[in-house]
PDB file of N, CA and C in Angstrom:
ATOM      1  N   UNK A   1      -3.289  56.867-144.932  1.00  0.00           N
ATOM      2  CA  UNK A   1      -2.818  57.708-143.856  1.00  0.00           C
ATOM      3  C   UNK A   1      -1.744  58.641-144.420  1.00  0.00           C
ATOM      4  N   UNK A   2      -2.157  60.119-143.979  1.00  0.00           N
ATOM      5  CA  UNK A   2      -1.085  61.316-144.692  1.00  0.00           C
ATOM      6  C   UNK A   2       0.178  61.124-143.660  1.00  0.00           C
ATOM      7  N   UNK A   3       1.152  61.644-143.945  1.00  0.00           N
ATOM      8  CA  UNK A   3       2.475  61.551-143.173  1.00  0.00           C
ATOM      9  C   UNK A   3       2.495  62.241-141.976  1.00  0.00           C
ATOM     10  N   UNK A   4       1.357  63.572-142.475  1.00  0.00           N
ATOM     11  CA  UNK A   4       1.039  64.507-140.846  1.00  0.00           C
ATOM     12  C   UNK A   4       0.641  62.939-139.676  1.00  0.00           C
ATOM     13  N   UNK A   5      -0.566  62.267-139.934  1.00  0.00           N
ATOM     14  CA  UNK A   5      -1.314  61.425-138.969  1.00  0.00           C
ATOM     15  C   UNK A   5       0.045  60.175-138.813  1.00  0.00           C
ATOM     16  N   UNK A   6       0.668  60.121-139.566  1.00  0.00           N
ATOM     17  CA  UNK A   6       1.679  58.843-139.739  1.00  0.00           C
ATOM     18  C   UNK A   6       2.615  59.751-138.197  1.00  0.00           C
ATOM     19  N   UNK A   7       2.702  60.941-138.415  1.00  0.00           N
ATOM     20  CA  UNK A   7       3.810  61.248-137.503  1.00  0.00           C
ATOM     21  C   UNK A   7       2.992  61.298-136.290  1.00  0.00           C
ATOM     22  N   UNK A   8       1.840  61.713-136.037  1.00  0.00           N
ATOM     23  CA  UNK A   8       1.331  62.446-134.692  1.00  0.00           C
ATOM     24  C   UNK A   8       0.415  60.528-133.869  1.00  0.00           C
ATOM     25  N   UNK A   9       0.172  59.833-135.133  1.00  0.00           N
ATOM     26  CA  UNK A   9       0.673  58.688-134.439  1.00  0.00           C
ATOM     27  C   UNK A   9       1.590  57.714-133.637  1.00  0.00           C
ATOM     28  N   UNK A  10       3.204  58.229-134.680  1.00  0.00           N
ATOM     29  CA  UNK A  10       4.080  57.325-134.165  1.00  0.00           C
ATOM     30  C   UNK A  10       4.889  58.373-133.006  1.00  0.00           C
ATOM     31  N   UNK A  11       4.415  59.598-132.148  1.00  0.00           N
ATOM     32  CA  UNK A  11       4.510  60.080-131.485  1.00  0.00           C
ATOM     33  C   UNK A  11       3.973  59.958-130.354  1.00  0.00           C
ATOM     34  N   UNK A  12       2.367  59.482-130.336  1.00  0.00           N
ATOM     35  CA  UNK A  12       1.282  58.672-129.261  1.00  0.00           C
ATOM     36  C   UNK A  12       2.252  57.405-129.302  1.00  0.00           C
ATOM     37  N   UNK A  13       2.687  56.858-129.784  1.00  0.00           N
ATOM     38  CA  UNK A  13       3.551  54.985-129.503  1.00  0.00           C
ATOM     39  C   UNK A  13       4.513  55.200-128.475  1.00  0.00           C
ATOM     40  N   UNK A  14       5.030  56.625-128.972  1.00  0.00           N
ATOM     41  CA  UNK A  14       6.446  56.521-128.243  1.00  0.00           C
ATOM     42  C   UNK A  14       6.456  57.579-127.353  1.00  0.00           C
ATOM     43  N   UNK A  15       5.388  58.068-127.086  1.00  0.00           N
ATOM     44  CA  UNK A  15       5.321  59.124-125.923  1.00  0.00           C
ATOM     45  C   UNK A  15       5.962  58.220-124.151  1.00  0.00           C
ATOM     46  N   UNK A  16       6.073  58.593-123.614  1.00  0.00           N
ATOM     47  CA  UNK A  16       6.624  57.481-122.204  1.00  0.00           C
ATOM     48  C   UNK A  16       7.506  56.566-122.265  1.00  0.00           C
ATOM     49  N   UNK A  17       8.302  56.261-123.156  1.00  0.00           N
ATOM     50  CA  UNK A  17       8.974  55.389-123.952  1.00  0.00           C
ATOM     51  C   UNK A  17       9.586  54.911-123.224  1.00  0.00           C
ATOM     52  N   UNK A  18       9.573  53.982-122.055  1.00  0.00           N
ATOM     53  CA  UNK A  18      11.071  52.940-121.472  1.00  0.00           C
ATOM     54  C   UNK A  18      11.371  51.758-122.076  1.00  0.00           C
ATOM     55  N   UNK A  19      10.861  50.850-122.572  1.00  0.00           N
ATOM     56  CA  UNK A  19      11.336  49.839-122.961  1.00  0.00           C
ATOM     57  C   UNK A  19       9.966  49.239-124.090  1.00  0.00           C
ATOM     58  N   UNK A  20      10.716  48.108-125.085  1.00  0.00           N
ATOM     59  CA  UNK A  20       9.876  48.152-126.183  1.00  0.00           C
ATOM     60  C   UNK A  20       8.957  46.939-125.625  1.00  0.00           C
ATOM     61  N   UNK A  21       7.628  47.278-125.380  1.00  0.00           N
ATOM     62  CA  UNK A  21       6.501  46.459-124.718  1.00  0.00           C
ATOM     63  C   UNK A  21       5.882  45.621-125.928  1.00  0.00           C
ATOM     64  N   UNK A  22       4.982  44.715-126.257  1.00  0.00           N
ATOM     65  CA  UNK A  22       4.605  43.938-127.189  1.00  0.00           C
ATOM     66  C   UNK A  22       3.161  45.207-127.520  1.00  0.00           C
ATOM     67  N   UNK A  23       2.820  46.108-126.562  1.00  0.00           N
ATOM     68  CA  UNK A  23       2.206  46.844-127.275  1.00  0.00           C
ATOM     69  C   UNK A  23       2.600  48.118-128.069  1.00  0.00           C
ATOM     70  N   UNK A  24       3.506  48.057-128.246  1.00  0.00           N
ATOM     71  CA  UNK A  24       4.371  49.154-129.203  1.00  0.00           C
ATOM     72  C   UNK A  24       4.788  48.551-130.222  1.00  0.00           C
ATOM     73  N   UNK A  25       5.266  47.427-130.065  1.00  0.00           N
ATOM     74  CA  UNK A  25       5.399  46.345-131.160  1.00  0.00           C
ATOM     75  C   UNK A  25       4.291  46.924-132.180  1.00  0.00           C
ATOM     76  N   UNK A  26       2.780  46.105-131.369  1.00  0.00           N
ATOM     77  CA  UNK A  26       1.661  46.299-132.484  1.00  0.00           C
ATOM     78  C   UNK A  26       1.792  47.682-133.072  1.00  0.00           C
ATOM     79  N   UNK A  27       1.592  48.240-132.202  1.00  0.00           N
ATOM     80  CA  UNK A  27       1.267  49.636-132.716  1.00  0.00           C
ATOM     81  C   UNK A  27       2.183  50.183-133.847  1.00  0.00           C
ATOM     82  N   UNK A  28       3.363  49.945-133.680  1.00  0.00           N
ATOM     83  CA  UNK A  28       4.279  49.862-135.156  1.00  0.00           C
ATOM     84  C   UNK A  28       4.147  49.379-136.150  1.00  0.00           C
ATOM     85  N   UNK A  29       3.736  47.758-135.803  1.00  0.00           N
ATOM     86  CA  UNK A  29       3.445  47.382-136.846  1.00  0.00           C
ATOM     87  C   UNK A  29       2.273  47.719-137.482  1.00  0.00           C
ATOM     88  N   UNK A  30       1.600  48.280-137.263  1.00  0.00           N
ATOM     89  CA  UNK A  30      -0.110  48.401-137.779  1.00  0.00           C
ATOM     90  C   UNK A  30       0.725  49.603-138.488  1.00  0.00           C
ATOM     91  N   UNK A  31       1.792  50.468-138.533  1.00  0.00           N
ATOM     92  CA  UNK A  31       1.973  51.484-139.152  1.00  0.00           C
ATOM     93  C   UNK A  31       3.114  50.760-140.640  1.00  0.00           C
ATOM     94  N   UNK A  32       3.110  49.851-140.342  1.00  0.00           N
ATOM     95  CA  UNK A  32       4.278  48.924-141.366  1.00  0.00           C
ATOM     96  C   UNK A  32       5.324  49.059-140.421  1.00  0.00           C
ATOM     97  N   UNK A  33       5.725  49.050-139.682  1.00  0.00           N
ATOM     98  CA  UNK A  33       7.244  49.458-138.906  1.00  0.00           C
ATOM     99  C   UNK A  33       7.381  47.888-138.231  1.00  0.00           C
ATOM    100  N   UNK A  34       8.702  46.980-138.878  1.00  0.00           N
ATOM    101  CA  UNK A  34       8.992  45.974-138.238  1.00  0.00           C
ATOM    102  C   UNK A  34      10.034  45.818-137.461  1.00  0.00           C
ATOM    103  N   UNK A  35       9.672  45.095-136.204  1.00  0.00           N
ATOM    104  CA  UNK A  35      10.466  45.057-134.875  1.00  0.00           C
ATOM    105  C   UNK A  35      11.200  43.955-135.052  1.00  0.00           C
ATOM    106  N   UNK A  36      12.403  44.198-134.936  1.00  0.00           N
ATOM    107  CA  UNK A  36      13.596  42.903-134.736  1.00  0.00           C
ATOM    108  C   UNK A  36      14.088  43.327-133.269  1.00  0.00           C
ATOM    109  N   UNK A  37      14.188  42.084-132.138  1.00  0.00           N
ATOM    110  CA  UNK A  37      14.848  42.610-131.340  1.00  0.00           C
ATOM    111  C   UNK A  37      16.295  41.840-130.993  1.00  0.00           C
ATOM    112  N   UNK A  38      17.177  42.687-130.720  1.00  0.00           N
ATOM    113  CA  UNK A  38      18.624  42.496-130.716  1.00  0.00           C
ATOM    114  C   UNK A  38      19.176  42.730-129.197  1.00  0.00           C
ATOM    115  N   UNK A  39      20.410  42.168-128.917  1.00  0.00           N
ATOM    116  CA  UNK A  39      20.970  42.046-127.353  1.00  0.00           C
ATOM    117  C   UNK A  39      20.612  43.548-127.059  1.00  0.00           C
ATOM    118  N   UNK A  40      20.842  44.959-126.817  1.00  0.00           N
ATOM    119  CA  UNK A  40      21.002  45.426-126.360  1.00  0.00           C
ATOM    120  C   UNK A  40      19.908  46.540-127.449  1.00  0.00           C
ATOM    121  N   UNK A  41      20.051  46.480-128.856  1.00  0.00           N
ATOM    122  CA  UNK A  41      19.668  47.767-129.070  1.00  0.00           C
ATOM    123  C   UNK A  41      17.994  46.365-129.835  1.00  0.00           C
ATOM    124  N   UNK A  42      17.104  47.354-130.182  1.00  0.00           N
ATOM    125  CA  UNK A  42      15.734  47.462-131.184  1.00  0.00           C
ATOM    126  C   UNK A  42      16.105  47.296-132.704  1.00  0.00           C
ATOM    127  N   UNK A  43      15.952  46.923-133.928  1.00  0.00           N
ATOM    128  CA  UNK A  43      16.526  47.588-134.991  1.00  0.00           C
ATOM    129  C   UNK A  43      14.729  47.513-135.680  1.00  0.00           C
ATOM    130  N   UNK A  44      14.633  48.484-135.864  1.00  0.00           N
ATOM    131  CA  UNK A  44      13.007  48.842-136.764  1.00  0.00           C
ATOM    132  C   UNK A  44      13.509  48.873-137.966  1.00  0.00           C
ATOM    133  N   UNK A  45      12.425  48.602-138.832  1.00  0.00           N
ATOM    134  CA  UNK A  45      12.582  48.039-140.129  1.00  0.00           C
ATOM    135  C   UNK A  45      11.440  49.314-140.894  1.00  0.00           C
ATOM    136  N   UNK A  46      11.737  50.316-141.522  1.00  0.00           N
ATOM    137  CA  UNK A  46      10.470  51.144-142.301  1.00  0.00           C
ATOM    138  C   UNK A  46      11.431  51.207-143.299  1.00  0.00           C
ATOM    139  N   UNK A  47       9.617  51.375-143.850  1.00  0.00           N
ATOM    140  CA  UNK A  47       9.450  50.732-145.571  1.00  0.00           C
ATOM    141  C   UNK A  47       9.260  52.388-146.022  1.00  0.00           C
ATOM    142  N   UNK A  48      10.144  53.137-146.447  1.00  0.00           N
ATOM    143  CA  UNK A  48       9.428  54.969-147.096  1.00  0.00           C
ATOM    144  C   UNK A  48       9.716  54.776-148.477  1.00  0.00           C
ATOM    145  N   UNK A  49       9.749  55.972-148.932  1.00  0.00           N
ATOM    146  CA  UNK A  49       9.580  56.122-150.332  1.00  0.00           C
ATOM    147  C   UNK A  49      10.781  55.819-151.184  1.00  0.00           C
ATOM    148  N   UNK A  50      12.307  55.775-150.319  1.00  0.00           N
ATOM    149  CA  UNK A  50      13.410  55.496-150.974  1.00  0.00           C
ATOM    150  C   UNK A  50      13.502  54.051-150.396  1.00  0.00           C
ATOM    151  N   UNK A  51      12.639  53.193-150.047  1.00  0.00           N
ATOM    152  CA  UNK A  51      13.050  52.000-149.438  1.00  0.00           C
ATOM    153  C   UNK A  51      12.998  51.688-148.316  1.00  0.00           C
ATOM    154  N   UNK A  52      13.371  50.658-148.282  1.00  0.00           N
ATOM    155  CA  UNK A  52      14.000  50.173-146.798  1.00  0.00           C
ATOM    156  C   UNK A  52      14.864  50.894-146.171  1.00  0.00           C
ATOM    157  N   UNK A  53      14.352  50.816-144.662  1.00  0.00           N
ATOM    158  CA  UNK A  53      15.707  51.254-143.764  1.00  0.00           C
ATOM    159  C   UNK A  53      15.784  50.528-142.527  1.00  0.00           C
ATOM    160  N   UNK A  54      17.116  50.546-142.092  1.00  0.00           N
ATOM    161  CA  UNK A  54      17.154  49.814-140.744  1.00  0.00           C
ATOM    162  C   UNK A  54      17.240  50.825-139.952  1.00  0.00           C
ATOM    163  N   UNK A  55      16.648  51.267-138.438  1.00  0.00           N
ATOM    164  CA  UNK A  55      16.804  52.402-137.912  1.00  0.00           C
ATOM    165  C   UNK A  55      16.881  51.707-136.361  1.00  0.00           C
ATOM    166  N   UNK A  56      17.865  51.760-135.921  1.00  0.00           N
ATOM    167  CA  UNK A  56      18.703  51.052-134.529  1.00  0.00           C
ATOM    168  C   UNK A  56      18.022  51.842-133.544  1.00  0.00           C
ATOM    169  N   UNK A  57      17.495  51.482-132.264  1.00  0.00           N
ATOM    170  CA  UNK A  57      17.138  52.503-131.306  1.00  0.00           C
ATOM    171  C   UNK A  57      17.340  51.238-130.408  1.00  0.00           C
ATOM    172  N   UNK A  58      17.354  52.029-129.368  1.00  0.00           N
ATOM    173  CA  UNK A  58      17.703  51.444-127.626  1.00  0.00           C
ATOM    174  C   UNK A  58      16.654  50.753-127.206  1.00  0.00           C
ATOM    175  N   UNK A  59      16.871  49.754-126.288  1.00  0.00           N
ATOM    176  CA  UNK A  59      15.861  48.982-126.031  1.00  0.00           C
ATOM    177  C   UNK A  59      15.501  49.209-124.810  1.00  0.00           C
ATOM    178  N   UNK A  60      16.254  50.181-124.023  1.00  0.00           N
ATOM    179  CA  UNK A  60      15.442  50.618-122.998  1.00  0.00           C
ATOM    180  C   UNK A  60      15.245  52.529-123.275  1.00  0.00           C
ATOM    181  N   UNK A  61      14.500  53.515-122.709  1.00  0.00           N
ATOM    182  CA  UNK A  61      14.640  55.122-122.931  1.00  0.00           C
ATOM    183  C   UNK A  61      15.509  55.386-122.252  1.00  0.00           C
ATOM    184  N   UNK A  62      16.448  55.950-122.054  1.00  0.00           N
ATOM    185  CA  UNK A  62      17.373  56.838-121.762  1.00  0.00           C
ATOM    186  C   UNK A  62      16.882  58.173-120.369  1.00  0.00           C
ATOM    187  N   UNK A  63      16.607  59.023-121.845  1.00  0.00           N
ATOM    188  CA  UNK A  63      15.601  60.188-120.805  1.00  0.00           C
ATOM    189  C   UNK A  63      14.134  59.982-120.792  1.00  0.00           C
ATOM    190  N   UNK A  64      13.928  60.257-119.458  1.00  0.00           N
ATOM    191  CA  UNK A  64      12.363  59.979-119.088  1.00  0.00           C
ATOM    192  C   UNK A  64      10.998  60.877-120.083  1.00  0.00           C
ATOM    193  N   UNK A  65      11.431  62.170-120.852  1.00  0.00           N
ATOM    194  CA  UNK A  65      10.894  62.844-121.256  1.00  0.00           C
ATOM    195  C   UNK A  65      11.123  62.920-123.058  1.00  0.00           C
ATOM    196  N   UNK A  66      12.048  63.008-122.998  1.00  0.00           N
ATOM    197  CA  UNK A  66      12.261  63.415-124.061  1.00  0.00           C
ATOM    198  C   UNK A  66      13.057  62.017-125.172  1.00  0.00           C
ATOM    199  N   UNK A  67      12.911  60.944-124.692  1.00  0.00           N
ATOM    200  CA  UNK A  67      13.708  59.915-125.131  1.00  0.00           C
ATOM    201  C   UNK A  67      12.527  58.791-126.183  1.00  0.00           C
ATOM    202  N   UNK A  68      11.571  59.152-125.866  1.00  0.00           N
ATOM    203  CA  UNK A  68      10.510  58.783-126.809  1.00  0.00           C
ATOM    204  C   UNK A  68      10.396  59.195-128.066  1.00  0.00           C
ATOM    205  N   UNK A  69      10.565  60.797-127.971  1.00  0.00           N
ATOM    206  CA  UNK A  69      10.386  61.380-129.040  1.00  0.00           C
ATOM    207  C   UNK A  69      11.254  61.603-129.899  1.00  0.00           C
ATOM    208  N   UNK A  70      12.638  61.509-129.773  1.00  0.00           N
ATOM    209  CA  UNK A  70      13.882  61.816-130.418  1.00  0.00           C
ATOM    210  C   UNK A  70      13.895  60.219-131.252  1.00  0.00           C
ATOM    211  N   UNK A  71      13.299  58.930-130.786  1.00  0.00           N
ATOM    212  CA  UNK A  71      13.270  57.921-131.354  1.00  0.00           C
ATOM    213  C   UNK A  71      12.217  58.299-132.586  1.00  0.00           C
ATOM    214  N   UNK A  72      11.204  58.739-131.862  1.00  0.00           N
ATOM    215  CA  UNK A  72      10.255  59.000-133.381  1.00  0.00           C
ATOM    216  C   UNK A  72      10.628  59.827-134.151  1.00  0.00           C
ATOM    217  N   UNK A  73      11.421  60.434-134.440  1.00  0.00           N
ATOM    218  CA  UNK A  73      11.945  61.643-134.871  1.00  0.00           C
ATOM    219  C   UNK A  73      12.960  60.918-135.683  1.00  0.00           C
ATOM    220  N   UNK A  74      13.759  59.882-135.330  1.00  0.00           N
ATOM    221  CA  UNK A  74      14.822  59.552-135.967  1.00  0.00           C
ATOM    222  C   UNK A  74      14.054  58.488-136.936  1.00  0.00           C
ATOM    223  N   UNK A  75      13.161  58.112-136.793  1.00  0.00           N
ATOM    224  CA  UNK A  75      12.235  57.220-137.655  1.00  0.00           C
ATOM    225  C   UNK A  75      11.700  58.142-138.699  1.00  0.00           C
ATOM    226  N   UNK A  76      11.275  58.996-138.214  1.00  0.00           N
ATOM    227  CA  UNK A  76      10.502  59.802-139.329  1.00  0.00           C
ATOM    228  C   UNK A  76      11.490  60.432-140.216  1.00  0.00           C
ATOM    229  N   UNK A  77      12.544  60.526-140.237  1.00  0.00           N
ATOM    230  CA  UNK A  77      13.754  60.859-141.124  1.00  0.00           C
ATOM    231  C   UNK A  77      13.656  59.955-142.264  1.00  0.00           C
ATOM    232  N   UNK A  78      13.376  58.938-142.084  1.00  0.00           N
ATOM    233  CA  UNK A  78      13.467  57.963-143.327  1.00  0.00           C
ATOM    234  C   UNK A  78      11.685  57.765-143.728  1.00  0.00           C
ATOM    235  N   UNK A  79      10.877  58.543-143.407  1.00  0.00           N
ATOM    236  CA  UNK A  79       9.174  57.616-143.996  1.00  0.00           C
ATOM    237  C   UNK A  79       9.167  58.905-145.161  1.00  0.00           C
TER     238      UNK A  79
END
């Protein structure tokens, strides 16, 4: 999988984004992205080319629209 389909995937996961469901789980993980969940925040685990990263996101969305995507966005900073 090229990084274009890696992104326009992990954009379909997190499109509607309120809270992290066990099917977003999968769907991360099928991309390598591991879910730890913590009191209040998510901490995802991706594996990119400089390594590991821990990347903290909220465990519920924020904004109804746009709160999905700013998560995938902050993920894709590190793949």
């Amino acid at each position: 999988m090229d990084k274009k389909q890696f992104r326009a995937e992990l954009k379909r996961i997190f499109t509607g984004y309120k809270r992290m469901t066990p099917e977003i789980e999968r769907g991360l993980r099928k991309l390598g992205i591991f879910v730890a969940r913590h009191r209040n925040h998510v901490v995802l685990e991706v594996c990119g080319a400089n390594g590991r990263h821990m990347v903290p996101i909220s465990s519920t969305g924020g904004d109804e629209r746009r709160g999905g995507l700013n998560m995938a966005a902050k993920v894709m900073r590190y793949v």
